[in-house]
Protein backbone atom coordinates (compact mmCIF):
# COMPACT_ATOMS: atom_id res chain seq x y z
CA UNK A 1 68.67 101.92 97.65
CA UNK A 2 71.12 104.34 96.43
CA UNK A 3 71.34 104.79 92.60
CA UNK A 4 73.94 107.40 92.25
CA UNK A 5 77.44 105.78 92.51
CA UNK A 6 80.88 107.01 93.21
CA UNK A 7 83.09 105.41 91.01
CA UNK A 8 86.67 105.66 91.36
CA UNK A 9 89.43 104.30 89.05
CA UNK A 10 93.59 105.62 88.66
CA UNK A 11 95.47 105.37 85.23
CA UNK A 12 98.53 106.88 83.26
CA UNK A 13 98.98 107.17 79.55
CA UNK A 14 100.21 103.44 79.49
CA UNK A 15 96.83 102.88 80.78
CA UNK A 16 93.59 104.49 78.80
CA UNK A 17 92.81 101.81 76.75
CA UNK A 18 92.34 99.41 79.49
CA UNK A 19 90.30 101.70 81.78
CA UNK A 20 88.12 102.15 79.19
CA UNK A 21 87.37 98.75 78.67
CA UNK A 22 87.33 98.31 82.39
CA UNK A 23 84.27 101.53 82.42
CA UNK A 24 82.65 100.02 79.78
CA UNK A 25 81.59 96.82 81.11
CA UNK A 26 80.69 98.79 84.44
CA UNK A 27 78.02 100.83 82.32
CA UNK A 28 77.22 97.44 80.11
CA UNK A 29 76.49 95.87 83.59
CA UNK A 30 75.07 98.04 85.53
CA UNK A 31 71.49 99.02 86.14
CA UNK A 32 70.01 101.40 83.79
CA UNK A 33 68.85 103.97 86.57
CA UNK A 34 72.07 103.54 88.15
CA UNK A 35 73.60 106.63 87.75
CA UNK A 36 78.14 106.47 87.82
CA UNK A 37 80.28 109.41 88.94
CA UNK A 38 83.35 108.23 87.78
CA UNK A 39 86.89 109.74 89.13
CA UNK A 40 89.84 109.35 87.64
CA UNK A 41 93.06 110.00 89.16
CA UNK A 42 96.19 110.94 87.08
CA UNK A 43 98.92 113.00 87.05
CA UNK A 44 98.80 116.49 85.09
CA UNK A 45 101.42 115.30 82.41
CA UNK A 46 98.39 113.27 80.93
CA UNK A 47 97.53 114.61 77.33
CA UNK A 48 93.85 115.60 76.90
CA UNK A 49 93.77 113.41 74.13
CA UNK A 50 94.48 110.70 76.14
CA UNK A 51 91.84 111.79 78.27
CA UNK A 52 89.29 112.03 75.07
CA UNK A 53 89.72 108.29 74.54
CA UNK A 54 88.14 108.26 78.08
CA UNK A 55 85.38 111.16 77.88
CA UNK A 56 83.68 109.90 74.74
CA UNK A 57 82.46 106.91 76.61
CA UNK A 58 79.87 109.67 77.73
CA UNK A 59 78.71 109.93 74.24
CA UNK A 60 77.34 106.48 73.94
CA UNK A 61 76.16 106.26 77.64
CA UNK A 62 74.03 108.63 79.55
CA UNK A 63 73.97 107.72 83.12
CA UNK A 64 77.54 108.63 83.65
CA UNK A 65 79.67 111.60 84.43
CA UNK A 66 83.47 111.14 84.09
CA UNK A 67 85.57 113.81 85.29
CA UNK A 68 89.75 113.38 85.72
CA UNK A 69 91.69 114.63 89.19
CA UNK A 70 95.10 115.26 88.96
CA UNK A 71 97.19 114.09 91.70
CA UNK A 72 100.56 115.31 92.66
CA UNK A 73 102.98 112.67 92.52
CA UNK A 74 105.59 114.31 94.48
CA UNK A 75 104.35 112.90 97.74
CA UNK A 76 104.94 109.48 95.88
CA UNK A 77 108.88 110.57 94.89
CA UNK A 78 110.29 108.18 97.31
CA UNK A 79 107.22 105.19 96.53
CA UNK A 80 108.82 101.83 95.44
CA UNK A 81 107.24 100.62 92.35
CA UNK A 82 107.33 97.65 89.65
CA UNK A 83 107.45 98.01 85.94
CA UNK A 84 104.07 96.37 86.28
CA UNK A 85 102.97 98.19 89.04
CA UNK A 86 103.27 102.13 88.17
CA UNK A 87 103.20 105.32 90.63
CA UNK A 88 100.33 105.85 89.92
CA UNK A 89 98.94 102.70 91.95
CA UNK A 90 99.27 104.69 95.58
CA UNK A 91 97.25 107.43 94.09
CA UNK A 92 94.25 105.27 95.58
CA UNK A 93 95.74 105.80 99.79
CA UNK A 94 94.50 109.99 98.77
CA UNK A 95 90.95 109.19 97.50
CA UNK A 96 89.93 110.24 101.15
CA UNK A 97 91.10 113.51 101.26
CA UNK A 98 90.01 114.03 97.59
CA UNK A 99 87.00 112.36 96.63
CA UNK A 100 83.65 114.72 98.75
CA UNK A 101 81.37 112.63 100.19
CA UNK A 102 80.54 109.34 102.64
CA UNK A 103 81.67 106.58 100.12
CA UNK A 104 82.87 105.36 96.79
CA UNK A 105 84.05 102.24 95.34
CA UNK A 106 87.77 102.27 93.78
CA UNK A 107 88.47 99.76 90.90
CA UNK A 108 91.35 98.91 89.27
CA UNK A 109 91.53 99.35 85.57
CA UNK A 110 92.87 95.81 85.12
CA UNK A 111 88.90 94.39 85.63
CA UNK A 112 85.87 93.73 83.37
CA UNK A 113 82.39 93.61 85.42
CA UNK A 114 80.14 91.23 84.71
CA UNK A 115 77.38 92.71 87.80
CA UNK A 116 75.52 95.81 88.49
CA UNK A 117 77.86 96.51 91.18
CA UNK A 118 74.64 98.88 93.41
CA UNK A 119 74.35 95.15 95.03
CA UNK A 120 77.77 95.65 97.23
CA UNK A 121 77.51 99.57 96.97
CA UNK A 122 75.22 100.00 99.86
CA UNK A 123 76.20 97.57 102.00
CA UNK A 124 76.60 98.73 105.92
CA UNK A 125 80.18 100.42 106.82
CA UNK A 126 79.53 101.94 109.86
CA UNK A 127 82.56 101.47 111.86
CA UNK A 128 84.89 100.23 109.20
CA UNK A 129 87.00 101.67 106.78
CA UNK A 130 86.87 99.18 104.20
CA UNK A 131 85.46 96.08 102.15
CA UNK A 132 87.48 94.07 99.98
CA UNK A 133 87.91 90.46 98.82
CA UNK A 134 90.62 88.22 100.37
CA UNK A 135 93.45 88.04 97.77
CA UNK A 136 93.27 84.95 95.56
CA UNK A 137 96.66 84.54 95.10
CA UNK A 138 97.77 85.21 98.86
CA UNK A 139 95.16 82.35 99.78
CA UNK A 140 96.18 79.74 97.50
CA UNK A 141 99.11 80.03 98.32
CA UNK A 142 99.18 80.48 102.05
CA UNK A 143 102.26 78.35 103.08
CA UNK A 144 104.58 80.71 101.82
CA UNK A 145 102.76 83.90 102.92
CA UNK A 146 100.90 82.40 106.52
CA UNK A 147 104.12 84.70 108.38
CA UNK A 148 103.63 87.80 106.26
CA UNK A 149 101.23 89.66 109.12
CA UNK A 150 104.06 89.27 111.10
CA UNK A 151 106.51 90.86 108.01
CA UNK A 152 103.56 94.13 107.55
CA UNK A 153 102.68 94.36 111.03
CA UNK A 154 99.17 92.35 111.12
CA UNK A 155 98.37 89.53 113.72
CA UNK A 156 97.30 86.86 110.61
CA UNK A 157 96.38 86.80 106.62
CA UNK A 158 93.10 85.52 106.83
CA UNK A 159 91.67 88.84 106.66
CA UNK A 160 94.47 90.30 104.18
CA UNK A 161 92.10 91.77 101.09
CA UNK A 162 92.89 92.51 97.77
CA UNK A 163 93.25 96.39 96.85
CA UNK A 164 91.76 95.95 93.11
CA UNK A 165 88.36 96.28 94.55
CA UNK A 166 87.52 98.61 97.77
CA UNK A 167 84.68 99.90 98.74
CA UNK A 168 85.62 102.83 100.95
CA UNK A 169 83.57 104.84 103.94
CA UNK A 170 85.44 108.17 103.45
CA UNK A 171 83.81 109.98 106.23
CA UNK A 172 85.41 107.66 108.82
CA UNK A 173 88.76 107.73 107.23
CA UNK A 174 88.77 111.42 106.69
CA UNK A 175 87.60 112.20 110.56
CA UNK A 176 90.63 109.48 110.94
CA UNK A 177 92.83 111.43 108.62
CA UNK A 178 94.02 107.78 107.09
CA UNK A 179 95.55 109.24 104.11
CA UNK A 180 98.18 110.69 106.25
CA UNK A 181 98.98 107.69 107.87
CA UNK A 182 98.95 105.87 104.68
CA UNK A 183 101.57 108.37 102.91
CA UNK A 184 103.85 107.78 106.70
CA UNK A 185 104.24 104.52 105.68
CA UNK A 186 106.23 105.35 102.23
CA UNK A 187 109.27 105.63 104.15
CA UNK A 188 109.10 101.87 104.47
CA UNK A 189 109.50 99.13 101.71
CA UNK A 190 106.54 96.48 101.12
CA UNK A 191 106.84 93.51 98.71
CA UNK A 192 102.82 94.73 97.87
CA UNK A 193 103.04 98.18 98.10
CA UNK A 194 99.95 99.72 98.90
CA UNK A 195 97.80 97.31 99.45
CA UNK A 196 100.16 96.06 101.97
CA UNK A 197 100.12 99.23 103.36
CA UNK A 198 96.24 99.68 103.53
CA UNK A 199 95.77 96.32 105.27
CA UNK A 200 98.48 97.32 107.95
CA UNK A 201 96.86 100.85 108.83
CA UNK A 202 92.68 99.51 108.74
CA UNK A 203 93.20 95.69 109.99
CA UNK A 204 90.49 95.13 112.00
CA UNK A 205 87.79 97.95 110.50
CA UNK A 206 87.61 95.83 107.18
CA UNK A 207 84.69 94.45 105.73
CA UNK A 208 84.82 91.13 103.83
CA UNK A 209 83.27 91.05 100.49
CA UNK A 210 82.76 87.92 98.60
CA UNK A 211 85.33 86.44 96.24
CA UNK A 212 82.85 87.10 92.92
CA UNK A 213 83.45 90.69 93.22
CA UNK A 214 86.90 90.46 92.74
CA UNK A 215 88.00 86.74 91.14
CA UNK A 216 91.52 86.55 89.81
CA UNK A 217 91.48 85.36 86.14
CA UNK A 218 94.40 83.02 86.99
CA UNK A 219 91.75 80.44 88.95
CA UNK A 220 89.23 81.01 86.05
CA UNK A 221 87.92 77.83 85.57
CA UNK A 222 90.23 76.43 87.80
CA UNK A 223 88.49 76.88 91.01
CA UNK A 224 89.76 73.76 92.65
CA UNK A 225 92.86 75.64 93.65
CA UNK A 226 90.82 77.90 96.23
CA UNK A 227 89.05 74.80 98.03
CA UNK A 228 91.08 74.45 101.68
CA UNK A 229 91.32 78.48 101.26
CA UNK A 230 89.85 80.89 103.58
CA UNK A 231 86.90 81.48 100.66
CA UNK A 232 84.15 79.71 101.63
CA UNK A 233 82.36 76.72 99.94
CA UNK A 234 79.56 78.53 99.02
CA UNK A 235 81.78 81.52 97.74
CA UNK A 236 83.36 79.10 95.04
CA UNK A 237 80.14 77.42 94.35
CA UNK A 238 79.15 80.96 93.66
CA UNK A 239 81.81 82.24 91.41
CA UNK A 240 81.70 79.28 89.11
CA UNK A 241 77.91 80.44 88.34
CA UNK A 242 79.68 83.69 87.21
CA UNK A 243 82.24 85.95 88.38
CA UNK A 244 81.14 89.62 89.01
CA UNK A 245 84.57 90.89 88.42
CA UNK A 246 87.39 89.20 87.21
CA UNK A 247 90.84 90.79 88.11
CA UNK A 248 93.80 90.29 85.87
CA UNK A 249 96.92 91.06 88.49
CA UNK A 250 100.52 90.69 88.56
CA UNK A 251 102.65 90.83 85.46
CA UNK A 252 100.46 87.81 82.97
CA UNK A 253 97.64 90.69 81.69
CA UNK A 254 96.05 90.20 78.31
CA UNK A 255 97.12 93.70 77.01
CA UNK A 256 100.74 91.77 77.40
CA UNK A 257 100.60 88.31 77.04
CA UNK A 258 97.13 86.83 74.72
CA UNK A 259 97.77 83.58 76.19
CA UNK A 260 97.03 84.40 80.25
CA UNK A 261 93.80 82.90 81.28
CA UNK A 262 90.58 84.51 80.21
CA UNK A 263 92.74 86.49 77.91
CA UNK A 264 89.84 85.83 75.35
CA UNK A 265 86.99 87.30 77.54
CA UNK A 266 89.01 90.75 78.41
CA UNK A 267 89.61 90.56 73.70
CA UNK A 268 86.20 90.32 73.46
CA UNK A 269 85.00 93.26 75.99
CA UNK A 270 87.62 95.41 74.37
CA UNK A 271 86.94 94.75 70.86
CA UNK A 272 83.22 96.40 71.80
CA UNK A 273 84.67 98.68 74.19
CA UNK A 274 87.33 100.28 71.65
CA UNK A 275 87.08 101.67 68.07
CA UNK A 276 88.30 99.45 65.82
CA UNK A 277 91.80 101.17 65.44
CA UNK A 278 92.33 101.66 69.07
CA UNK A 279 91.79 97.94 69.30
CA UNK A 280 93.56 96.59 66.36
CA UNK A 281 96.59 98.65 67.44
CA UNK A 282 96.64 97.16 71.11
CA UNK A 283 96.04 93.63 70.02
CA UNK A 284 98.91 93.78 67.69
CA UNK A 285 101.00 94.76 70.24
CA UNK A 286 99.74 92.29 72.38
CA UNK A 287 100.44 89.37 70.34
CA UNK A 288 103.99 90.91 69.69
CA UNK A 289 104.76 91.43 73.22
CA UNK A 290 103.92 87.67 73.50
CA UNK A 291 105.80 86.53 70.71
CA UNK A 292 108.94 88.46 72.02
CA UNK A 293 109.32 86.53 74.96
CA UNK A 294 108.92 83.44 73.34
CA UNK A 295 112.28 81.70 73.50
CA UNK A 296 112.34 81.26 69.89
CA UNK A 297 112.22 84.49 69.09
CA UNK A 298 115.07 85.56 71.63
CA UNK A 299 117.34 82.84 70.23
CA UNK A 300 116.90 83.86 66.48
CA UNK A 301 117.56 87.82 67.74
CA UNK A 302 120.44 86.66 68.81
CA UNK A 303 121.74 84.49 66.21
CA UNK A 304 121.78 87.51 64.18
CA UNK A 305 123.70 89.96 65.98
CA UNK A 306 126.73 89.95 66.69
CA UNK A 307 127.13 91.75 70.27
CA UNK A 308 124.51 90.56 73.43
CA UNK A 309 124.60 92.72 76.24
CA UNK A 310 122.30 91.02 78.96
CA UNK A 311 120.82 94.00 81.66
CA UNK A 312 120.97 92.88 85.21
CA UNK A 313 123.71 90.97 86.93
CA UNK A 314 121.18 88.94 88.97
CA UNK A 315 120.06 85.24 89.39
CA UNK A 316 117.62 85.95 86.11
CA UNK A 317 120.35 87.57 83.99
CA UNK A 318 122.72 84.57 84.60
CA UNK A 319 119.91 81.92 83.81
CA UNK A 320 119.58 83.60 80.50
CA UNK A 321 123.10 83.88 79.76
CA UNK A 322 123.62 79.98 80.81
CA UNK A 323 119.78 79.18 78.80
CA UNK A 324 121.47 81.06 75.57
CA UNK A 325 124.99 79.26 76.02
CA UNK A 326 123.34 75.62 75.81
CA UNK A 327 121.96 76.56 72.66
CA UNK A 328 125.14 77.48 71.32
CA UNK A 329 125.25 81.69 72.15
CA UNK A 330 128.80 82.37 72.04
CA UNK A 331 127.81 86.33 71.43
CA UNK A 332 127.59 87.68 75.51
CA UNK A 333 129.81 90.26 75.85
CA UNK A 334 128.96 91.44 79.07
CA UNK A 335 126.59 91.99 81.82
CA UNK A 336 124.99 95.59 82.78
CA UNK A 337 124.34 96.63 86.13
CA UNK A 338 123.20 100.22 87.44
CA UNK A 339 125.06 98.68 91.01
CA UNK A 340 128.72 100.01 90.62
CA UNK A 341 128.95 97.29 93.53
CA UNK A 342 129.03 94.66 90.56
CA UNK A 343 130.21 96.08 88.60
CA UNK A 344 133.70 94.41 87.10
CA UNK A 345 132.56 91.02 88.66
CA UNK A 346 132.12 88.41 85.98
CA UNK A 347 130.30 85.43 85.59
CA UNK A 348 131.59 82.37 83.24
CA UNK A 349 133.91 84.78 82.00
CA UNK A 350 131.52 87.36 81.23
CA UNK A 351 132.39 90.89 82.85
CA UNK A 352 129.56 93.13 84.63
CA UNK A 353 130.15 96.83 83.12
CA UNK A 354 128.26 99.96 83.42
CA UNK A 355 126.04 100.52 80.75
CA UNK A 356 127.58 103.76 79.79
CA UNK A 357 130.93 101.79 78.83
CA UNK A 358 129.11 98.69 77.31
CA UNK A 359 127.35 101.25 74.73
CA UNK A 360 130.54 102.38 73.76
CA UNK A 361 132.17 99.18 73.29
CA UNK A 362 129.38 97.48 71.75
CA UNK A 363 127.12 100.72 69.64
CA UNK A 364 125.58 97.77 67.68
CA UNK A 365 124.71 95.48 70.89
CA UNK A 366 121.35 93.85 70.79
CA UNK A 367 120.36 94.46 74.73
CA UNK A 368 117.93 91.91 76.75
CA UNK A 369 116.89 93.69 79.83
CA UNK A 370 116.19 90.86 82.26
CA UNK A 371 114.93 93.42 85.10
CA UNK A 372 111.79 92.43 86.20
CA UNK A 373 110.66 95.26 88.89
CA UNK A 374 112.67 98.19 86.92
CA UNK A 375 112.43 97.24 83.24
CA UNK A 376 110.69 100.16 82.27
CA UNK A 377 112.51 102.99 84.02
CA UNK A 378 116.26 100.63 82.20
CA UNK A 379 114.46 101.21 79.04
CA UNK A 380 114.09 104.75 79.37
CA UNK A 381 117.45 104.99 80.51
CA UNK A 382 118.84 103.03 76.93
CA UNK A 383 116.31 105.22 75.00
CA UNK A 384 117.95 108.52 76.16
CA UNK A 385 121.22 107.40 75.45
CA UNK A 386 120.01 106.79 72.00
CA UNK A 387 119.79 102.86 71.98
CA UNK A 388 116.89 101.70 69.25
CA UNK A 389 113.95 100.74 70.39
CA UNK A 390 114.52 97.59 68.20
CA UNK A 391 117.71 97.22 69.98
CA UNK A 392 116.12 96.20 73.40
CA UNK A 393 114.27 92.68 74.07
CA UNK A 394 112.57 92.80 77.94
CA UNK A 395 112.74 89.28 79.17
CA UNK A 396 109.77 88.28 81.21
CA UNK A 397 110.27 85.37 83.57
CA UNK A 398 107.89 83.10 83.08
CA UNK A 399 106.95 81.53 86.30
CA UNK A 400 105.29 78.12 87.59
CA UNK A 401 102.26 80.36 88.21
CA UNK A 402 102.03 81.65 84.34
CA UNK A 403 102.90 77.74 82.86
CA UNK A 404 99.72 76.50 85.18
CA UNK A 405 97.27 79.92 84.28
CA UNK A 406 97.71 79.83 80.44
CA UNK A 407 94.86 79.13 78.16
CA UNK A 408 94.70 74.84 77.43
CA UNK A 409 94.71 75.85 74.06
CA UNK A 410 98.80 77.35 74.36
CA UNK A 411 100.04 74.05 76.84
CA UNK A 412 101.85 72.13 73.91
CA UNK A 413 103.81 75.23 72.40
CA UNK A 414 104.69 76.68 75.89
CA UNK A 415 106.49 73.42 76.33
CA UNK A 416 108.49 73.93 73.55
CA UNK A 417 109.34 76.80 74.61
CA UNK A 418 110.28 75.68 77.97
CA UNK A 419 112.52 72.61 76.76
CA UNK A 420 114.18 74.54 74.08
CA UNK A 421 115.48 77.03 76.95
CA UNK A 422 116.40 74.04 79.63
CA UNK A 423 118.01 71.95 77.29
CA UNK A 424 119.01 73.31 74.73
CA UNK A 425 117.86 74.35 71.05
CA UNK A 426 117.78 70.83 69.68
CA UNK A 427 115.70 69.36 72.26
């Protein structure tokens, strides 16, 4: 069996910490004559001492090699992305063109391992360009996503694999030159990006892997939600000895929100996977990032201001506006929208104005940017115009997925939460 593994794993600056953590428990795991090559892709505007937060894993292990590619993201210019899903996702659609030779296995940084992971390394590719693990969420919730082949261009979803995990048999997709036919599909808009992409363009030459190698932390310890799935009984049975990687996708990550399931086993590989500063730093910020979308805390910010701008003239933007009017808001000013299309509509009396003339009508404004897929590149945009960072609250929808994922022990105050918004403060 081969030993030597090619590891490889994308990340941008908003993103060392975790793929740290994410390399550490590969090395914890893994077999001690297993020897990791590990690849990370980046762009070149990453600072070395980013980087160094990465390389001095290499001082505490010796049976890895890390070494950073830089990728260049102008091919991605025209990529759709998420403020949860960065550019630097689709780096992974280059891998065979970059990455010499017959295989690696990509990871995602949001992972911890759990399994030597030589045990799926090996297994036989010939003819296919992939192996993956069906996507959790896709399959539990199949009745809203059984037509999306047709939407991508694939005859069914039973197949349809997560990209978090992929073992990849670069010599076939390099004599196949896949990349390129990955990067034509840019042009074109998918609701999962990439990995919708890769499933369209190798359907049919993919190799299932089973779902312990890549279990989504939102069914951890609630595996009941996968039985009637396309996972097989012996799959579950499997994964509730012990997951060999749990995935923490979508928007609900630890790093963000403490109270997402299994939260508290990602804390605990970071707090031996960081130095102690590097981990106090991102925990505080976790539990603040938490505590700022907390209704409470949104009501109180905006009890004591006397201007609310609310970003995004959109179904989510007016929900806020009508949540913070039954608990007695009177302070809205306005709506912002980048769409000059809506802007100068209203809503309950509330105008839509550009946020250029909003910041100079209201200089003091307390602004809630309720964008979910662009709030980071709208908080860039308030930064440069010299908004304080203080001045900005980013409103995370909380959806029926996150109220049935968080941990048991955050049920009771979550439904505070949740009342207080629907009905009213006093409720």
């Amino acid at each position: 069996m081969n030993k030597e593994l090619t590891i490889v794993m994308t990340t941008d600056e908003n993103y060392i910490l975790q793929t740290r953590v994410a390399i550490w428990t590969l090395l914890e795991a893994g077999e001690k004559d297993s020897f990791f090559n590990i690849y990370i892709l980046c762009d070149s505007q990453l600072e070395e001492c980013k980087r160094e937060k990465i390389y001095v894993i290499q001082k505490k292990w010796t049976n890895v090699h890390i070494s950073f590619k830089e990728i260049n993201e102008s091919i991605f210019m025209n990529a759709k992305t998420t403020s949860y899903i960065p550019k630097s996702s689709f780096y992974r659609i280059l891998i065979p063109d970059i990455i010499e030779g017959d295989r690696c296995l990509f990871l995602d940084g949001d992972i911890i391992i759990n399994t030597d992971l030589s045990e799926i390394y090996n297994i036989d590719l010939t003819g296919k360009y992939l192996a993956g693990v069906k996507d959790c969420m896709l399959q539990c919730n199949m009745k809203e996503y059984e037509n999306y082949g047709d939407t991508i261009g694939i005859p069914g979803m039973s197949e349809y694999i997560n990209a978090g995990v992929l073992l990849m048999n670069l010599t076939l997709m390099r004599d196949e030159d896949m990349s390129r036919t990955f990067i034509s599909c840019l042009k074109d808009y998918y609701m999962f990006m990439d990995q919708d992409i890769m499933n369209k363009c190798c359907f049919g030459k993919i190799v299932q892997l089973d779902l312990k190698y890549n279990f989504f932390a939102d069914y951890y310890k609630k595996t009941d939600k996968l039985k009637g799935t396309f996972f097989s009984q012996r799959e579950i049975d499997d994964v509730n000895k012990g997951f060999g990687i749990l995935h923490f996708p979508g928007k609900y990550k630890p790093w963000n929100c403490i109270r997402t399931g299994g939260a508290d086993l990602w804390w605990k590989c970071a707090e031996r996977a960081l130095s102690a500063v590097d981990y106090e730093e991102l925990y505080n910020s976790a539990v603040e990032n938490t505590q700022k979308n907390d209704w409470e805390y949104i009501l109180n910010r905006c009890k004591n201001i006397k201007d609310v701008i609310i970003i995004g003239f959109s179904d989510i933007g007016k929900d806020v506006a009508d949540s913070l009017m039954r608990c007695g808001i009177e302070n809205i000013k306005c709506f912002c929208d980048n769409n000059r299309e809506k802007q100068l509509l209203e809503y309950n009396a509330i105008k839509v104005l550009s946020i250029d003339h909003a910041d100079l009508e209201y200089p003091e404004a307390l602004w809630i940017n309720t964008s979910q897929a662009g709030a980071r590149d709208i908080n860039k945009q308030l930064l440069l115009k010299g908004i304080r960072k203080d001045s900005i609250l980013v409103y995370t929808v909380k959806s029926k997925l996150y109220y049935e994922n968080i941990d048991e022990q955050y049920r009771e105050y979550e439904a505070k939460q949740y009342r207080m918004k629907q009905y009213g403060e006093m409720n």
